[in-house]
Structure formats: structure tokens, C-alpha cells
C-alpha atoms as a PDB file:
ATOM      1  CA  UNK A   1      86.622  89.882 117.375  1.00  0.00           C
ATOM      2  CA  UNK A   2      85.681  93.268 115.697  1.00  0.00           C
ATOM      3  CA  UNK A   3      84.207  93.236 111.884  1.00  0.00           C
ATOM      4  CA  UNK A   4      87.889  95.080 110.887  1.00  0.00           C
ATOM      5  CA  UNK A   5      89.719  92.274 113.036  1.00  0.00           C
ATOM      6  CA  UNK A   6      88.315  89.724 110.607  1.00  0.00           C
ATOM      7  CA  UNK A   7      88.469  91.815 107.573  1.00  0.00           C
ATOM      8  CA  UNK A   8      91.906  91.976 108.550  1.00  0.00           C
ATOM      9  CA  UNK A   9      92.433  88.308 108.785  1.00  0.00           C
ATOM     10  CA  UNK A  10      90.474  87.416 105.645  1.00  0.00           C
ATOM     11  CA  UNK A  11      92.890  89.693 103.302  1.00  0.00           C
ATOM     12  CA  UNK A  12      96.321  88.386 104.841  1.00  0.00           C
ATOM     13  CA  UNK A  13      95.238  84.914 104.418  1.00  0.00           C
ATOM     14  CA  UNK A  14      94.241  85.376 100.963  1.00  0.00           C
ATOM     15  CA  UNK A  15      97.709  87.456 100.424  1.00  0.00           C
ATOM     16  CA  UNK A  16      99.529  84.220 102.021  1.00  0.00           C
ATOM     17  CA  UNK A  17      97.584  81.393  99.920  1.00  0.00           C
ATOM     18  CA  UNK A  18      98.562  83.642  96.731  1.00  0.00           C
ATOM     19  CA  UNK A  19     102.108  83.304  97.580  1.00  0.00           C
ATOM     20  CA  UNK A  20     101.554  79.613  98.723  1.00  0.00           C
ATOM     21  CA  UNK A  21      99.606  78.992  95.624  1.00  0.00           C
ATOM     22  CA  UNK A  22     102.921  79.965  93.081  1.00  0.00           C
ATOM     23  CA  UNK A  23     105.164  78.065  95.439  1.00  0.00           C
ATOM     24  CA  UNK A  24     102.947  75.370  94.038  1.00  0.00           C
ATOM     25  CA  UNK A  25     103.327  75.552  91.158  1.00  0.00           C
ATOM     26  CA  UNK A  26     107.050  76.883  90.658  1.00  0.00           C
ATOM     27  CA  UNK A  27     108.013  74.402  93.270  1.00  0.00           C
ATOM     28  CA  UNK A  28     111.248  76.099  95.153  1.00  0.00           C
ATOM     29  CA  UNK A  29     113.281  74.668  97.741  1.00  0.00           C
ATOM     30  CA  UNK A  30     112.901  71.559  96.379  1.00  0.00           C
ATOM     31  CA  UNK A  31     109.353  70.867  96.858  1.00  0.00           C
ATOM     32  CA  UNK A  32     109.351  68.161  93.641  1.00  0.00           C
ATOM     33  CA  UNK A  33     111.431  66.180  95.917  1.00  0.00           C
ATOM     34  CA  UNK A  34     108.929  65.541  98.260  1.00  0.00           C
ATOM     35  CA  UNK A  35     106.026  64.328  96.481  1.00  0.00           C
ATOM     36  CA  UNK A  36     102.701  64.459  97.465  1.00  0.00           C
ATOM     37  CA  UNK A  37     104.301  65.601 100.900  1.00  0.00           C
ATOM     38  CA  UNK A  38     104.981  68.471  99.367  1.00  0.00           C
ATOM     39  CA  UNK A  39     101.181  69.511 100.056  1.00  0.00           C
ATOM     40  CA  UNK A  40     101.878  69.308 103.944  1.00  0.00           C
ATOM     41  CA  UNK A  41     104.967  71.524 103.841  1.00  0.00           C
ATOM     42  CA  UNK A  42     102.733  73.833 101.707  1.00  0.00           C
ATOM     43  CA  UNK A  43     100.384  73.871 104.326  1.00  0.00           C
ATOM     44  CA  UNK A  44     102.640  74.394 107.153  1.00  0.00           C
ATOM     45  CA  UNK A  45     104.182  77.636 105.086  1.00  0.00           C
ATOM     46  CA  UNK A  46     100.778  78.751 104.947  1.00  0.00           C
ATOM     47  CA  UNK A  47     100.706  78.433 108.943  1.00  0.00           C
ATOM     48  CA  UNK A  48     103.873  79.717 109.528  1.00  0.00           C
ATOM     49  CA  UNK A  49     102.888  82.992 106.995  1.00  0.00           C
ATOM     50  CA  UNK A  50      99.701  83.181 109.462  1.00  0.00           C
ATOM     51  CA  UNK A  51     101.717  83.249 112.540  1.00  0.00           C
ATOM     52  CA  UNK A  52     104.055  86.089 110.952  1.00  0.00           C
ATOM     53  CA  UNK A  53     101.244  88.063 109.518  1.00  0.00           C
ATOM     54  CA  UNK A  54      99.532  88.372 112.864  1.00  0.00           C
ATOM     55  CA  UNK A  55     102.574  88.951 114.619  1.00  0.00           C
ATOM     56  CA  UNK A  56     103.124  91.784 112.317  1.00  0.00           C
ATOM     57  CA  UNK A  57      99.988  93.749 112.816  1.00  0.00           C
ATOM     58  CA  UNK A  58     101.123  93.480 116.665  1.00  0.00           C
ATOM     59  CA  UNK A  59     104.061  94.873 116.052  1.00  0.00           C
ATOM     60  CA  UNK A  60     102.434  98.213 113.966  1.00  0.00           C
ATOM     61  CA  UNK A  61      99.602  98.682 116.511  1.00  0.00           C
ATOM     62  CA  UNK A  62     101.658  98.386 120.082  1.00  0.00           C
ATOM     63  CA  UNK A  63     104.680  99.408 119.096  1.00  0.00           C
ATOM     64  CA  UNK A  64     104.618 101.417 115.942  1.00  0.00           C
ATOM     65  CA  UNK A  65     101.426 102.768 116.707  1.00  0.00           C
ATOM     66  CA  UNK A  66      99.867 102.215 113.344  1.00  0.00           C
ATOM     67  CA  UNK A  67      96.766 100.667 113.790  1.00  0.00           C
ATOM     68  CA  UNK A  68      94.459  99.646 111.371  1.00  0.00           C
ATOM     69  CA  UNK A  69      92.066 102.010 110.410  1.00  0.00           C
ATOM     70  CA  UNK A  70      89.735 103.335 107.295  1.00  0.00           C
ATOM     71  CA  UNK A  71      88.927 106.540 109.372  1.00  0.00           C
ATOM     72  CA  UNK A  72      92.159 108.190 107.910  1.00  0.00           C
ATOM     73  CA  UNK A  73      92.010 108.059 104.888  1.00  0.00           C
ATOM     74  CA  UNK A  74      93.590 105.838 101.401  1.00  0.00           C
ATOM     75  CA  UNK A  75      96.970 107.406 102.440  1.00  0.00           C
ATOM     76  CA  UNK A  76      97.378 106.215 105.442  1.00  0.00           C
ATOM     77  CA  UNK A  77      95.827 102.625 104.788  1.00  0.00           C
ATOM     78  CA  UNK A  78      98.841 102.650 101.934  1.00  0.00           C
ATOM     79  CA  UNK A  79     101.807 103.708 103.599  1.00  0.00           C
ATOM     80  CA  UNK A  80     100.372 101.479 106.729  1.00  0.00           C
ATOM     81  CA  UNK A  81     100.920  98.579 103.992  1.00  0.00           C
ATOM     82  CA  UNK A  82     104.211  99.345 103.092  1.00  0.00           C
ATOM     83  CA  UNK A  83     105.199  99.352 106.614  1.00  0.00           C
ATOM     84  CA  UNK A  84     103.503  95.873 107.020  1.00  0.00           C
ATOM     85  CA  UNK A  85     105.545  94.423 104.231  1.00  0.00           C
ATOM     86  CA  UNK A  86     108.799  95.719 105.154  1.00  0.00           C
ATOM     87  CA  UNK A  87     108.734  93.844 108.794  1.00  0.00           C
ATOM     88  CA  UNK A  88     106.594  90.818 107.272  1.00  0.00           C
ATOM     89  CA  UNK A  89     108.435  89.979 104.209  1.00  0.00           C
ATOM     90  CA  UNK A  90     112.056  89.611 106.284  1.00  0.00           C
ATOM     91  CA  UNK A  91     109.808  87.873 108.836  1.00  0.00           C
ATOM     92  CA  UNK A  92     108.469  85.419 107.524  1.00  0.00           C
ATOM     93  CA  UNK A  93     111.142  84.749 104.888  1.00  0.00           C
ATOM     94  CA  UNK A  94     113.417  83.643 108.273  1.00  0.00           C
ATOM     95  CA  UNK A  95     110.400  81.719 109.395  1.00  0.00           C
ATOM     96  CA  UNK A  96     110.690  79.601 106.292  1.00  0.00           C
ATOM     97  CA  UNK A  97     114.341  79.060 105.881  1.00  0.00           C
ATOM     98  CA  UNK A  98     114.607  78.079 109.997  1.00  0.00           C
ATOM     99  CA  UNK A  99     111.480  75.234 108.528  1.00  0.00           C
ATOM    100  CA  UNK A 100     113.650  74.330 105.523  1.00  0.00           C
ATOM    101  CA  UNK A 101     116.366  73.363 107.681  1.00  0.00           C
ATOM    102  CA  UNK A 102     114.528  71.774 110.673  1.00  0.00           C
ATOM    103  CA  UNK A 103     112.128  70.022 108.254  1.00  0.00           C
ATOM    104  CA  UNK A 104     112.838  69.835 104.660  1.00  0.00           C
ATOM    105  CA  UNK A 105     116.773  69.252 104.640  1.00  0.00           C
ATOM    106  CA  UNK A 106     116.308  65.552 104.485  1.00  0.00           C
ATOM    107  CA  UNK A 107     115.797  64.635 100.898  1.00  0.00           C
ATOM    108  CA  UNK A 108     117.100  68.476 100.279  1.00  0.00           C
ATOM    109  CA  UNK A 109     120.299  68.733 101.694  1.00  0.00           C
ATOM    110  CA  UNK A 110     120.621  72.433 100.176  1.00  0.00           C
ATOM    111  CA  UNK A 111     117.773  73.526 102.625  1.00  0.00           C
ATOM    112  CA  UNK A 112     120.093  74.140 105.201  1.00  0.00           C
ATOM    113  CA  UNK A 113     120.321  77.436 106.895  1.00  0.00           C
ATOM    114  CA  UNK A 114     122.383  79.969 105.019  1.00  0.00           C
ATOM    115  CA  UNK A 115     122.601  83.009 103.721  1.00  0.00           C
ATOM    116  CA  UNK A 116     122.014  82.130 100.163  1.00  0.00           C
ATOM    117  CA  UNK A 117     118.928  80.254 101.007  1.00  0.00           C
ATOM    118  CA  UNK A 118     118.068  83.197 103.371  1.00  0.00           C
ATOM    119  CA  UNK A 119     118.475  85.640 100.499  1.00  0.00           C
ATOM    120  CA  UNK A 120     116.750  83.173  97.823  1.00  0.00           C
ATOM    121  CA  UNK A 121     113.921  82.907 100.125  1.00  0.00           C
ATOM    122  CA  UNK A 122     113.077  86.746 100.590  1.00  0.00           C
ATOM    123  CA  UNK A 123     113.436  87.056  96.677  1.00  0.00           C
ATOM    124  CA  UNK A 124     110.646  84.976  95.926  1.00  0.00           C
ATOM    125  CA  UNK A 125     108.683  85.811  99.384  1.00  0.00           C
ATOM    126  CA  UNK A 126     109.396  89.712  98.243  1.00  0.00           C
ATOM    127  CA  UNK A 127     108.338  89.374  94.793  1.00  0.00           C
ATOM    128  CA  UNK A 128     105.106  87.808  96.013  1.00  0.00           C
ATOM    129  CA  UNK A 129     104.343  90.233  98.584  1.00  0.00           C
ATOM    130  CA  UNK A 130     104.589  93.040  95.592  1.00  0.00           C
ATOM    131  CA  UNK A 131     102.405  91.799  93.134  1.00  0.00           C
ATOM    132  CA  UNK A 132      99.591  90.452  95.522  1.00  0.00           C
ATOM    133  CA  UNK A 133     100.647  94.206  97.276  1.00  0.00           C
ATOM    134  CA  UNK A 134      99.476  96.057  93.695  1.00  0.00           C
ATOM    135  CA  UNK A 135      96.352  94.240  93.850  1.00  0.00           C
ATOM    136  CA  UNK A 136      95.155  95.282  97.370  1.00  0.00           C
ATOM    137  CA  UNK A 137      96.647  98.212  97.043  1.00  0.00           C
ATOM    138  CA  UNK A 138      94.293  99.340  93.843  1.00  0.00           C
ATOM    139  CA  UNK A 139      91.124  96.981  95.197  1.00  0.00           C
ATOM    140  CA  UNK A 140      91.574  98.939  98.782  1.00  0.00           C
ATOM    141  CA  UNK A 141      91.672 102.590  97.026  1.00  0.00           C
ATOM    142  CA  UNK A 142      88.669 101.602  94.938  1.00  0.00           C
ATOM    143  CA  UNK A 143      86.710 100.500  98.154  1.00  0.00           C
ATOM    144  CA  UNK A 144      87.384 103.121 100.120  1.00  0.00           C
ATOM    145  CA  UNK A 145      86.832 106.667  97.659  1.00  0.00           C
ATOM    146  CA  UNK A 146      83.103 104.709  96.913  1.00  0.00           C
ATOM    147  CA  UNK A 147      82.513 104.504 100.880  1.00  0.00           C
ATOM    148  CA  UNK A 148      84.037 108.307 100.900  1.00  0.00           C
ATOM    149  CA  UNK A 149      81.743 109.206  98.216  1.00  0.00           C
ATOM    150  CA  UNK A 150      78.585 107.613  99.380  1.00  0.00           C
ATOM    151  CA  UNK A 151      79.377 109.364 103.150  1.00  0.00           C
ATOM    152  CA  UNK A 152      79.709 112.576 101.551  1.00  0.00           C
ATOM    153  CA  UNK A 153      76.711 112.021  99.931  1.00  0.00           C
ATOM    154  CA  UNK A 154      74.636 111.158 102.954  1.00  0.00           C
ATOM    155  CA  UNK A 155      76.254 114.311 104.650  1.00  0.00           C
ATOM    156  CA  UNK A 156      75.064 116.592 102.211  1.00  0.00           C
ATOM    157  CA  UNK A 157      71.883 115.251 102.218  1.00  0.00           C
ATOM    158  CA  UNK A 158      72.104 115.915 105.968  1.00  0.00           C
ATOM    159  CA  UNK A 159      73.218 119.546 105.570  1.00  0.00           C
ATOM    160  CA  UNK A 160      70.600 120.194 103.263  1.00  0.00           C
ATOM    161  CA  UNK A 161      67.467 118.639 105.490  1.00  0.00           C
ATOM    162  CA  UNK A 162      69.277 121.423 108.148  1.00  0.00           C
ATOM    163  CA  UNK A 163      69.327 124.179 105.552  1.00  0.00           C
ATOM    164  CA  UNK A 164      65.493 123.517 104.778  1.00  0.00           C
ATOM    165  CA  UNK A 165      64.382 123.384 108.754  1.00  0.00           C
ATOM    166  CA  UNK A 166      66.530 126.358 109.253  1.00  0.00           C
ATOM    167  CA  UNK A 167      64.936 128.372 106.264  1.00  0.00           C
ATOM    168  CA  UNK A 168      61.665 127.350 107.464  1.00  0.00           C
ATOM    169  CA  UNK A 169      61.951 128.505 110.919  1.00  0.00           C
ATOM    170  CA  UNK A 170      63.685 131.791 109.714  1.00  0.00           C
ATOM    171  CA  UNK A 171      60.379 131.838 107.855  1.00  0.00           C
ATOM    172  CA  UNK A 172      58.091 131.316 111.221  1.00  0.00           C
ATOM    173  CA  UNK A 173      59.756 133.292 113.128  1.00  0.00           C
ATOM    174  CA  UNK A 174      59.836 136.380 110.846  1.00  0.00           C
ATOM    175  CA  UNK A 175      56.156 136.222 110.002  1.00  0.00           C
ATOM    176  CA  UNK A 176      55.746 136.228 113.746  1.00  0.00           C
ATOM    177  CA  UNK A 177      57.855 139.074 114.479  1.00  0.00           C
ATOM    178  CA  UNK A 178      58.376 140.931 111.260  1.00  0.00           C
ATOM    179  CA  UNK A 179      60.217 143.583 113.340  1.00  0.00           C
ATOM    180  CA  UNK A 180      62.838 141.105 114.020  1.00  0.00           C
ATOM    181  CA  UNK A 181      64.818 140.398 111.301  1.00  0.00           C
ATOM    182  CA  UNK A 182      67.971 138.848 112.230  1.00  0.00           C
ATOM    183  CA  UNK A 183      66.867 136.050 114.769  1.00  0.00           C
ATOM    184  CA  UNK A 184      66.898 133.386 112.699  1.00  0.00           C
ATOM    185  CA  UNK A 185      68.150 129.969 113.958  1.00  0.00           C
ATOM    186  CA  UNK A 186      71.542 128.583 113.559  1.00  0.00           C
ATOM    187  CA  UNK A 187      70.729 124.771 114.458  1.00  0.00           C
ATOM    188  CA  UNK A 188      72.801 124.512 117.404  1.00  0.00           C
ATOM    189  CA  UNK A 189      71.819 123.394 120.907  1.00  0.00           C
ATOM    190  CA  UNK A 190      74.681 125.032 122.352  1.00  0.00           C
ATOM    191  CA  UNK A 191      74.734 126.995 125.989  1.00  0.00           C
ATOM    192  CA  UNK A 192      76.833 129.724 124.700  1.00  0.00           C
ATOM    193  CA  UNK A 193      75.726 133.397 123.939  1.00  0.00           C
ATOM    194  CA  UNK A 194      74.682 134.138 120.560  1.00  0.00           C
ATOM    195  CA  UNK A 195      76.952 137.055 120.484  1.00  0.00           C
ATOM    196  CA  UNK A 196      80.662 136.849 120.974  1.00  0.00           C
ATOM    197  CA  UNK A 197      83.738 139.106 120.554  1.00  0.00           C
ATOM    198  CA  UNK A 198      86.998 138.516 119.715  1.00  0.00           C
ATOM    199  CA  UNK A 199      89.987 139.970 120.694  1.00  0.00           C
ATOM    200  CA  UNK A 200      93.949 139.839 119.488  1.00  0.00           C
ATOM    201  CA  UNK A 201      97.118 140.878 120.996  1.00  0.00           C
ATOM    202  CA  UNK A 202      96.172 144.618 120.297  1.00  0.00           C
ATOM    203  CA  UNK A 203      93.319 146.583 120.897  1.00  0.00           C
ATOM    204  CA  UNK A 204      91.527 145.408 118.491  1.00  0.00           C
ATOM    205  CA  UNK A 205      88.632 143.383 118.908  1.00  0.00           C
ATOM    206  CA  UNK A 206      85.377 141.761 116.483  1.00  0.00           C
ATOM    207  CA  UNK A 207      82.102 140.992 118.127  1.00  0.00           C
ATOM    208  CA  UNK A 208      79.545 139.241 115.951  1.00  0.00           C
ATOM    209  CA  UNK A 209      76.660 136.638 116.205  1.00  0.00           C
ATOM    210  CA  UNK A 210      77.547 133.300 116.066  1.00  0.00           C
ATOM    211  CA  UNK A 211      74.963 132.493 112.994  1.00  0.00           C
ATOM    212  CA  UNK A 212      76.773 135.468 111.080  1.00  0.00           C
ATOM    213  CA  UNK A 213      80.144 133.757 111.628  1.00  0.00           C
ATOM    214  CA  UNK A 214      81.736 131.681 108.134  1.00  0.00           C
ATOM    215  CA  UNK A 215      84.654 131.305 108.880  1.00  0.00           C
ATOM    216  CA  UNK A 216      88.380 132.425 110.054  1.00  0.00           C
ATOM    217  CA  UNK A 217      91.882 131.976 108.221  1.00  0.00           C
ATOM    218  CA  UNK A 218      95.778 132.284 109.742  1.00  0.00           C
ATOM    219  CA  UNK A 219      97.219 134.837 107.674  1.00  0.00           C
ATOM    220  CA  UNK A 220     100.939 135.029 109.522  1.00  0.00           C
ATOM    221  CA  UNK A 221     100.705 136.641 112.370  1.00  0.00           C
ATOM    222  CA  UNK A 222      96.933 137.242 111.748  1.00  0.00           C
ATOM    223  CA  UNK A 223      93.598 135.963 111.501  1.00  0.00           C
ATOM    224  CA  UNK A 224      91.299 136.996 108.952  1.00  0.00           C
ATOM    225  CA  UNK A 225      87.996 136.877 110.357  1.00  0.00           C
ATOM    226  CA  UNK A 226      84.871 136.420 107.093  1.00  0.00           C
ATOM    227  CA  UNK A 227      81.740 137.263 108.085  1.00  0.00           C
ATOM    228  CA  UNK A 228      77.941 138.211 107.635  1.00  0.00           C
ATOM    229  CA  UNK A 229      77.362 142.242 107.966  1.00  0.00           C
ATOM    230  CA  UNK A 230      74.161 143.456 106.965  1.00  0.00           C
ATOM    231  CA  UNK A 231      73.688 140.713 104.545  1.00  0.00           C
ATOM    232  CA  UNK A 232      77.450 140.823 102.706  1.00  0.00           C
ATOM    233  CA  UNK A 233      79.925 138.974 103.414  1.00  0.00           C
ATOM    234  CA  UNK A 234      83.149 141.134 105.287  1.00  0.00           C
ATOM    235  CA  UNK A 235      86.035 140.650 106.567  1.00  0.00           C
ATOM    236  CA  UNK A 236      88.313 141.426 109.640  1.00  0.00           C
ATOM    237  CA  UNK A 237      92.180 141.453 110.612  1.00  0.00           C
ATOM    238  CA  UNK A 238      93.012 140.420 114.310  1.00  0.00           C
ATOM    239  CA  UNK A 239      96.469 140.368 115.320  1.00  0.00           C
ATOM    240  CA  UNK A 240      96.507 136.691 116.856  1.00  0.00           C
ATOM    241  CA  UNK A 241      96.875 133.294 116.277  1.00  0.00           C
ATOM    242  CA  UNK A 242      94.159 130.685 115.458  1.00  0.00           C
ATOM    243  CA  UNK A 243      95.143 128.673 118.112  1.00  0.00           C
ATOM    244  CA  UNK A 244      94.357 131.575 120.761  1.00  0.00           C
ATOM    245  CA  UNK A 245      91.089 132.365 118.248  1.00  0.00           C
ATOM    246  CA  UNK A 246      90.245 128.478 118.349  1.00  0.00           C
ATOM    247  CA  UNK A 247      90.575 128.616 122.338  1.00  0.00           C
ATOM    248  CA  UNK A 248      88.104 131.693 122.724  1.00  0.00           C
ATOM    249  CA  UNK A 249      85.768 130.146 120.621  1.00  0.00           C
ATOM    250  CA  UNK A 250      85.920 126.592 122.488  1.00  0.00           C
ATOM    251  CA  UNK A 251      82.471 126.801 123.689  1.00  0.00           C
ATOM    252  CA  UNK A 252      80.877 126.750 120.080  1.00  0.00           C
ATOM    253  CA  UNK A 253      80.549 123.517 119.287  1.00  0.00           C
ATOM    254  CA  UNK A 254      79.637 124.100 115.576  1.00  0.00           C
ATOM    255  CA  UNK A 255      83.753 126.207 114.944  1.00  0.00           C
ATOM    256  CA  UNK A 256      85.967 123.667 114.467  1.00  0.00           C
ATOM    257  CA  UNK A 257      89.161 123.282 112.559  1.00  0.00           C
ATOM    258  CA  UNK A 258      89.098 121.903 109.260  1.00  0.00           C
ATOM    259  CA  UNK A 259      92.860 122.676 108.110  1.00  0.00           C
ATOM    260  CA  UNK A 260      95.710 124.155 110.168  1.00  0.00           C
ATOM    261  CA  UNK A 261      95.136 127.427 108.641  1.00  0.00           C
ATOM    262  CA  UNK A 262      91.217 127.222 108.444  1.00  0.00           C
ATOM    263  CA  UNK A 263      88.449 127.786 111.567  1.00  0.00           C
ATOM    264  CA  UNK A 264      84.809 126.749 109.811  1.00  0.00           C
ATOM    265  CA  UNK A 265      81.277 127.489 111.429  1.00  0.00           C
ATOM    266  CA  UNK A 266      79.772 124.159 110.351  1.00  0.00           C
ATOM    267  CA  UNK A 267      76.228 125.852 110.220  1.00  0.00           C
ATOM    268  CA  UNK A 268      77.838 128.126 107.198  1.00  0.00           C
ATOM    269  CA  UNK A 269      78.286 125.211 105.038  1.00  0.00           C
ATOM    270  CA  UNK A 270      76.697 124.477 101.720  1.00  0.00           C
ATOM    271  CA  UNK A 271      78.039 121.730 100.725  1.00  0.00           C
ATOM    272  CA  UNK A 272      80.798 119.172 101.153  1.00  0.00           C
ATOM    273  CA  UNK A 273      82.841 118.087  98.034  1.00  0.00           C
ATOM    274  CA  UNK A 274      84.718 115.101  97.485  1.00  0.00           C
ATOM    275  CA  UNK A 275      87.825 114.363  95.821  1.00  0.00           C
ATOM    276  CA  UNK A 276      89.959 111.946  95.028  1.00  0.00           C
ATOM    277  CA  UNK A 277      90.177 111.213  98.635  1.00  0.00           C
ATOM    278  CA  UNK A 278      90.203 114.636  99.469  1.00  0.00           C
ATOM    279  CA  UNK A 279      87.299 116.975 101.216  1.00  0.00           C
ATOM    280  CA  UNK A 280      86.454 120.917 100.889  1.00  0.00           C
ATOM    281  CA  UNK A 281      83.982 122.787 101.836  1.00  0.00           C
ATOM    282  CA  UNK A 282      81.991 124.862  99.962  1.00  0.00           C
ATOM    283  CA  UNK A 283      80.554 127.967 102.423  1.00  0.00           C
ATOM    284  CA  UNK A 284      77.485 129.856 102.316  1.00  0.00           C
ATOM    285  CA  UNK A 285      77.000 133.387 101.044  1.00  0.00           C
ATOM    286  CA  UNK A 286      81.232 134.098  99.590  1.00  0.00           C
ATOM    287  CA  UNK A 287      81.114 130.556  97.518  1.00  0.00           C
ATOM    288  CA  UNK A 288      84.863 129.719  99.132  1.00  0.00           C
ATOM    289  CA  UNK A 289      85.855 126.665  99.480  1.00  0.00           C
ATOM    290  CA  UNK A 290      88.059 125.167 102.471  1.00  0.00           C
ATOM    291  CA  UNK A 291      90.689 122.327 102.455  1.00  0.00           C
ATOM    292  CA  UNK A 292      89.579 119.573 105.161  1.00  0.00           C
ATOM    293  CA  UNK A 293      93.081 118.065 105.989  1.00  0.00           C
ATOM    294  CA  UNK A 294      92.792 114.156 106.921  1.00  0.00           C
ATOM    295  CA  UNK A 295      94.056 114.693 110.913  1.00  0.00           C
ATOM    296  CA  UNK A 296      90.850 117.058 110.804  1.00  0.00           C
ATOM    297  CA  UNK A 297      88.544 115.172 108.728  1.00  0.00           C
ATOM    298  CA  UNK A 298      86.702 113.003 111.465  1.00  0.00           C
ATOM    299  CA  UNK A 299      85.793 115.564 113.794  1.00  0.00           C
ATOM    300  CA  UNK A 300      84.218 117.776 110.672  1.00  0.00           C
ATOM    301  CA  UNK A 301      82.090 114.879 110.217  1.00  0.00           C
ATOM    302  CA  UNK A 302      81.095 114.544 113.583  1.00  0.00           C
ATOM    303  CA  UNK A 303      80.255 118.124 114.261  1.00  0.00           C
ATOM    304  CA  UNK A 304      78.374 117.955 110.950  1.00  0.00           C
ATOM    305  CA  UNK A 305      76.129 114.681 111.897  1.00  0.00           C
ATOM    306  CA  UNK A 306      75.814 116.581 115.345  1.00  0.00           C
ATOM    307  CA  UNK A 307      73.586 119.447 114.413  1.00  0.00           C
END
């Protein structure tokens, strides 16, 4: 069983003996009559909210396709909740009426199944699943922006160890060919030429070196193409689309999207900024800043930690 399996677990048995733990001590469905038995039909709630809880988070990763995961983001952990306790709650509210009649309409006679007691049941099941809900739901977003914030800490730190071993090669190589002034190194291991050119649905085309690239936006029907020329930053149109722009430049492994309407050279960032649960980066040279959407944000981190 994975670490998240049993972090998974841990929370929706704490969630259930909350719940449990009020039914205690407002004693519905006529717990008082049962005495000190009451404690075993409080246990066997507690089972029964187990059962429904896991067969819940079956139900949102097979079928739903919702599985649990703190790769994408506070959003998605939220709105994954609210799904969870809109099956659960009507779940395991039957669960427990179809127990108070089987088990608990002997010295209860009004345990019996019903509507009513159906209804009654997913009031007070409902009302518990809100307020222990709240409390996740704020203890959650707390726990994940400080493990955002300390990743994009350790990223920058990353970018900036690059940005140092890059200056001082630049350095090397310049005082051993002085001539040479535009060989510096981009920090990528990739097999693809240095120099590239790209080309729209006109005549038009853009060739450039991949270390002077910073990045390309969808402008309509166009792409706007920002980069290095003799040491400013410029810009050029291309009639296209960045899909077709994102295909010719497949074989650079340090492009990749960051937004539907952004294209980043990862070597071209400065700096990665965080939040609120939300990324941008900050790029070299123009001082822009991009919008790292959360369907884009893992594989920005991974070409990142690959240079």
C-alpha cells in the first residue's frame, strides 16, 4: 500500500470517528435505548462508514476517473472532495438506515426502513460530512501551497546553480576563443541542431539558435515568436498555430508548453514564482512573465529538474 493509499485511509477514518464521535454524544436513532450496547452499534457505524468510504474512492478512480492526487493542484484535490461527499454521504446514510432496521429496530421500533428515517439519517450524516469537510478542506489547502512553496523554492535554487555553470562556461569558453562570441552553452544534452527555422502557412519563415529562443505566444491565427537578436530581445509574426510550432520544435526537449497560449524555452527562465497555488514564469532578458496552467504544470517541472 502506497504512502497516499494510507494517507488516504488515515483522513477518512478520522472524518468517520468525527461523525461517530457526535452520534455519541447527541445520541440519534435511539441510541439511549440501548445502553452500554450502544458502544457496539457505534462501532459497527464506524465499520460500515469504512466500508462506504473505500468503496467511494473506487468508484472516483475506476469509474469517474478522479484519482487521488496532489500533483494537480488545491483545485482539483477540492472539487475531487466534493465529488467524494456527494456519492458517500447518500451512501453511507442507506448503509445505516438498512443497519437500523436489521439491527437496532428491536427496542426502537421507529428504526425501521423508511423514508423519514432515510431522510433523517442523511441530515445528520450530511451535516457531519460539511463541517468535518471545512476542516480538511482549509488543513489540505494549507498543506499543500507550503509543499508548493518549498518546491518552488528548491527549483529556483536549481535554475540558479544552472544559470551560474552556464555563466561560467560562457566565461571559459570566451576567454578561449574571444573571436567567438555567441557559443555559449544552453545546458541541454539534446541531439538536435543548435540552429532551427521555423516556418508558417506562408512564406514566411524564422531561423534562430536554440539558446537565443524565450519564448513563443498564439496570437489568433499567429504566433509571436520573442527572441534574442544581437543582444535585444525581438520579436516575430508567423502565420501558424502553436500546435504546428510545438510539433516542429518536438525535438527540443527544453520548449515546452506552459499555458495553451504560451511555448517557453526552459533554459530562458529566471525564475519561477508562486502564487496562491498558481505558477509564472519570470524570463530572461524582456522581464515577462508566463501563466503555467495546472494540466501543464508537471511537465514544466520535469523539464526544469531535467537540465
Amino acid at each position: 500500500m502506497s504512502e497516499g493509499q494510507k494517507d488516504t485511509i488515515k483522513t477518512r477514518a478520522i472524518s468517520i470517528a468525527f461523525i461517530v464521535l457526535a452520534l455519541a454524544v447527541f445520541k440519534p436513532f435511539g441510541l439511549e435505548a440501548w445502553q452500554w450496547m450502544g458502544l457496539a452499534h457505534l462501532l459497527a457505524i464506524f465499520v460500515l462508514g469504512i466500508v462506504s468510504c473505500l468503496f467511494t474512492e473506487g468508484i472516483l478512480k475506476y469509474v469517474i476517473r478522479k484519482p487521488r492526487s496532489l500533483d494537480r493542484g488545491v483545485d482539483y484535490i477540492i472539487k475531487r472532495n466534493l465529488w467524494f461527499q456527494l456519492i458517500n454521504t447518500p451512501l453511507v446514510s442507506l448503509l445505516i438506515c438498512l443497519y437500523r432496521h436489521l439491527v437496532m429496530s428491536d427496542l426502537v421500533p421507529g428504526n425501521v426502513l423508511s423514508w423519514s428515517n432515510y431522510f433523517e439519517t442523511l441530515l445528520i450524516i450530511a451535516f457531519g460530512s460539511f463541517a468535518i469537510g471545512l476542516y480538511w478542506r482549509f488543513k489540505f489547502r494549507s498543506r499543500y501551497l507550503a509543499a508548493e512553496l518549498e518546491e518552488t523554492r528548491l527549483l529556483n535554487d536549481h535554475l540558479k546553480r544552472l544559470q551560474e555553470e552556464n555563466r561560467q562556461q560562457a566565461q571559459a569558453a570566451m576567454s578561449s576563443n574571444p573571436i567567438s562570441t555567441d557559443h555559449a552553452t544552453d545546458g541541454t544534452a539534446s541531439q538536435a541542431p543548435a540552429t532551427f527555422t521555423l516556418t508558417g502557412t506562408t512564406s514566411e519563415t524564422v531561423t534562430l539558435q536554440i539558446s537565443h529562443l524565450l519564448y513563443i505566444e498564439a496570437v489568433g491565427n499567429y504566433v509571436k515568436v520573442y527572441r534574442l537578436k544581437d543582444g535585444l530581445v525581438h520579436t516575430d509574426m508567423l502565420r501558424a498555430t502553436s500546435k504546428q510550432i510545438e510539433q516542429e520544435l518536438k525535438g527540443y526537449k527544453t520548449v515546452v508548453r506552459c499555458h495553451r497560449a504560451f511555448l517557453v524555452n526552459i533554459i530562458q527562465v529566471e525564475q519561477i514564482i508562486s502564487r496562491s497555488g498558481t505558477m509564472q514564469l519570470l524570463i530572461k532578458h524582456c522581464n515577462d512573465s508566463l501563466p503555467v496552467s495546472r494540466s501543464n504544470m508537471t511537465q514544466v517541472k520535469t523539464a526544469i529538474n531535467g537540465l
